[in-house]
PDB file of N, CA and C in Angstrom:
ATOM      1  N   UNK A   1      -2.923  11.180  48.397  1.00  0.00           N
ATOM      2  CA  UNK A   1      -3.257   9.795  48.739  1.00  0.00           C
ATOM      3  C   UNK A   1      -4.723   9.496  48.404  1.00  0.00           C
ATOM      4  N   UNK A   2      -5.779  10.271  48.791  1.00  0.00           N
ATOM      5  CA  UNK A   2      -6.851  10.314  48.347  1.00  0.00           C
ATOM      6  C   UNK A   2      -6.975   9.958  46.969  1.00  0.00           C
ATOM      7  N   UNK A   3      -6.170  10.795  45.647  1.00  0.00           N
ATOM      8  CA  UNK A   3      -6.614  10.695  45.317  1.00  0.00           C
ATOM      9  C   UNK A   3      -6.311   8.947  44.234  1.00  0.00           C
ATOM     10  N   UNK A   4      -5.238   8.848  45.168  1.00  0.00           N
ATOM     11  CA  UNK A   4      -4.432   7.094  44.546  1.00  0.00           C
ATOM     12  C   UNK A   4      -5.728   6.155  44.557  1.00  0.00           C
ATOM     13  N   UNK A   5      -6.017   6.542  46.157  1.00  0.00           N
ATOM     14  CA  UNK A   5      -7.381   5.619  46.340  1.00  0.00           C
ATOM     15  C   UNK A   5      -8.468   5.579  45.125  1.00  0.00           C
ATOM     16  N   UNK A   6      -8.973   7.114  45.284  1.00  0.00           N
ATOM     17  CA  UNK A   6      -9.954   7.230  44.012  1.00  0.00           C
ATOM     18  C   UNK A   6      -9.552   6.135  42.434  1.00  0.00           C
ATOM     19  N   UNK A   7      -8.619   6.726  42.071  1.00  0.00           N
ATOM     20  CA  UNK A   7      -7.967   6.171  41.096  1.00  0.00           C
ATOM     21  C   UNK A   7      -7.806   4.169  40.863  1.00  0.00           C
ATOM     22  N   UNK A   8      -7.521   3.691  41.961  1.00  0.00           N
ATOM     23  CA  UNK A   8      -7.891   2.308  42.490  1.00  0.00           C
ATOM     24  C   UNK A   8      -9.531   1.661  41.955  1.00  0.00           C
ATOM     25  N   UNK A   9     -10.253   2.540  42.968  1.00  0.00           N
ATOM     26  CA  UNK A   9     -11.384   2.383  43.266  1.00  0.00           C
ATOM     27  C   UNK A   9     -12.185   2.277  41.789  1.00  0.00           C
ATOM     28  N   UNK A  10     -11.514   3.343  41.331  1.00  0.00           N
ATOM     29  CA  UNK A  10     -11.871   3.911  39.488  1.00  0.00           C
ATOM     30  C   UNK A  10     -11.692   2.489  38.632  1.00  0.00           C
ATOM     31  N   UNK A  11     -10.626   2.165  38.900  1.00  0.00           N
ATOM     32  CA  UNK A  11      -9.936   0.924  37.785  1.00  0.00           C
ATOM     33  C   UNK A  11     -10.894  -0.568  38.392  1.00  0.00           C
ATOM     34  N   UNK A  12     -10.790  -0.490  39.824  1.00  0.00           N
ATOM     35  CA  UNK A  12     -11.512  -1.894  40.436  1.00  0.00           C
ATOM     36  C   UNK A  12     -12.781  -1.763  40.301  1.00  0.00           C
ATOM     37  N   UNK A  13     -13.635  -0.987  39.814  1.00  0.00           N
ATOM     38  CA  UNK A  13     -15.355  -0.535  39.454  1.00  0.00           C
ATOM     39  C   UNK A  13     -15.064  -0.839  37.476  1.00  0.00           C
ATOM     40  N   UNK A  14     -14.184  -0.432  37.305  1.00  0.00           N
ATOM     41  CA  UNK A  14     -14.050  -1.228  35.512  1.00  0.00           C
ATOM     42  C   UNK A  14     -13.600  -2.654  35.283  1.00  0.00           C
ATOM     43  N   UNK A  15     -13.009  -2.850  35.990  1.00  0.00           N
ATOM     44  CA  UNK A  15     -12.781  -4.203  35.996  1.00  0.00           C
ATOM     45  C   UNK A  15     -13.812  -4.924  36.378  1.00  0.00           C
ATOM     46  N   UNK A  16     -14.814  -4.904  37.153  1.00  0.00           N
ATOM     47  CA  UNK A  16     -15.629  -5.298  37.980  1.00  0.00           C
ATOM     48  C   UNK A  16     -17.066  -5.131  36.897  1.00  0.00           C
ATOM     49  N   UNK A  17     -16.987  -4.435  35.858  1.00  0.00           N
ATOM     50  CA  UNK A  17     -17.775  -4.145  34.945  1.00  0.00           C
ATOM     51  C   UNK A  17     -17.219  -4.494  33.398  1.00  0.00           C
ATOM     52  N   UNK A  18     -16.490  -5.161  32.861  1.00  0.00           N
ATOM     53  CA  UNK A  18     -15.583  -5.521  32.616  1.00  0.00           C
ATOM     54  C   UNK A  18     -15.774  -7.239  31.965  1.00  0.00           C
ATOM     55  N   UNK A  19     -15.899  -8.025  34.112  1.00  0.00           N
ATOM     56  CA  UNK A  19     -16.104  -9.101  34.157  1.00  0.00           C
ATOM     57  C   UNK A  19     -17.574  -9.514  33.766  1.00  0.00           C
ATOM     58  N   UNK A  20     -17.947  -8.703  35.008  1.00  0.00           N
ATOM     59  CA  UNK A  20     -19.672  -8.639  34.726  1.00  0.00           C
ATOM     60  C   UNK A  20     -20.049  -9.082  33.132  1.00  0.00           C
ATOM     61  N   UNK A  21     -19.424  -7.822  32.445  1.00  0.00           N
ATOM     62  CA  UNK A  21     -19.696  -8.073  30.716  1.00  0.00           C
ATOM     63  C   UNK A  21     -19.253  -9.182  30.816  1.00  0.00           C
ATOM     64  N   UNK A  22     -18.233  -9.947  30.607  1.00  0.00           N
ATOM     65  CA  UNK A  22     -17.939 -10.973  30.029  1.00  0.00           C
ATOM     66  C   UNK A  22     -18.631 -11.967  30.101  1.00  0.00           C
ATOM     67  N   UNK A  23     -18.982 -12.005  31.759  1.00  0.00           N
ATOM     68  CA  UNK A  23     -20.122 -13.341  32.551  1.00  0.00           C
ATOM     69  C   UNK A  23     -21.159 -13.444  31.889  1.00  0.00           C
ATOM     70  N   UNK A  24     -22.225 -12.139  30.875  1.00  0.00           N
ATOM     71  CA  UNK A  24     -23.331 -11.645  30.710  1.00  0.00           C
ATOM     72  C   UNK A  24     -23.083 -12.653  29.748  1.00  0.00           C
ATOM     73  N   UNK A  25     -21.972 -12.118  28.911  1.00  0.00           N
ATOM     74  CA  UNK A  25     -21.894 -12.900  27.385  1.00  0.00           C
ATOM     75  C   UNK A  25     -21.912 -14.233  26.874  1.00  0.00           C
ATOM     76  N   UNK A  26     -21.008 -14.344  28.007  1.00  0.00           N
ATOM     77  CA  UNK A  26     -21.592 -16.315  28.113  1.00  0.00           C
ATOM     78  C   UNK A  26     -22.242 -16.596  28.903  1.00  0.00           C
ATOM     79  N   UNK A  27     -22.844 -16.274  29.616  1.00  0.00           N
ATOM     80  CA  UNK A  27     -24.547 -17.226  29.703  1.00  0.00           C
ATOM     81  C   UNK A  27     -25.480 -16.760  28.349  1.00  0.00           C
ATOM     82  N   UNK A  28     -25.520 -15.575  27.624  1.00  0.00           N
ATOM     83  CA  UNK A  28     -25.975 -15.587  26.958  1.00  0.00           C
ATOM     84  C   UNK A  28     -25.681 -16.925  25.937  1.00  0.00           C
ATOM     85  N   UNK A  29     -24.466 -16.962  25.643  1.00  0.00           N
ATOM     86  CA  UNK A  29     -24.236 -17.523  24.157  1.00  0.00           C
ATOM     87  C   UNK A  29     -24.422 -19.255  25.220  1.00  0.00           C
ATOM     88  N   UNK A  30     -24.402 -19.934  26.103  1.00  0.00           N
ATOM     89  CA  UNK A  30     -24.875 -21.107  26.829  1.00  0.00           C
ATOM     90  C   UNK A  30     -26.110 -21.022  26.433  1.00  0.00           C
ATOM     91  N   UNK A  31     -27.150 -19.760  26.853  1.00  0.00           N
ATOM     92  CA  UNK A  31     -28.687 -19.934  26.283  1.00  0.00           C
ATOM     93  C   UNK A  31     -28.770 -20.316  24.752  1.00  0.00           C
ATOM     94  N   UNK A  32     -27.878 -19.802  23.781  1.00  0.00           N
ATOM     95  CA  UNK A  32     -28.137 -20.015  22.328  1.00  0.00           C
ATOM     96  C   UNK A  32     -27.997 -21.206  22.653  1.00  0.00           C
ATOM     97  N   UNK A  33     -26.780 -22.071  22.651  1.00  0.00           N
ATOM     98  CA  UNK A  33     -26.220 -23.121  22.552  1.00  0.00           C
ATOM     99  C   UNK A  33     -27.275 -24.474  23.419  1.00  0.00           C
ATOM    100  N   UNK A  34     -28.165 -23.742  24.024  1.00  0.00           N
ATOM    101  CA  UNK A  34     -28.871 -24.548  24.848  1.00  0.00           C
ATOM    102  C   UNK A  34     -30.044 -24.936  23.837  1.00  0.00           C
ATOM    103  N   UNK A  35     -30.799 -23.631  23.624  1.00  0.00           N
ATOM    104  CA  UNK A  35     -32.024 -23.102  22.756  1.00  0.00           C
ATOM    105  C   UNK A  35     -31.669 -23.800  21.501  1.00  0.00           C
ATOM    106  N   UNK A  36     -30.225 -24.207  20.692  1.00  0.00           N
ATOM    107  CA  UNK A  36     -29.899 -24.770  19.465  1.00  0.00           C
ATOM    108  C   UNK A  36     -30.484 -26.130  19.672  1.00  0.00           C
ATOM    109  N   UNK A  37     -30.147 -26.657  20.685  1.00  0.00           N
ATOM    110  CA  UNK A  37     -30.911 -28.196  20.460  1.00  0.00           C
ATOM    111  C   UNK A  37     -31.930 -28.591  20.901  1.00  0.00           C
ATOM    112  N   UNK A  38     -32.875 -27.756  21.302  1.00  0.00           N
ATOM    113  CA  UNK A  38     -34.332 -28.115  21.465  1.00  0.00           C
ATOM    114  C   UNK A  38     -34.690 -28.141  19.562  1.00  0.00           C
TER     115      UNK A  38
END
């Protein structure tokens, strides 16, 4: 059972890193898109 948990915990810490990336990527590409029309 332990180690189901671990395994959980494993997948919900990648996912969670995952999103993170994704969030990073667009605010980045919002800053280009921002920075384009000045």
């Amino acid at each position: 059972e332990a180690e189901a948990i671990q395994r959980l915990a494993e997948a919900r810490a990648q996912s969670i890193q995952t999103i993170a990336r994704a969030i990073g990527t667009k605010v980045s590409n919002i800053f280009q898109y921002i920075e384009s029309y000045h």
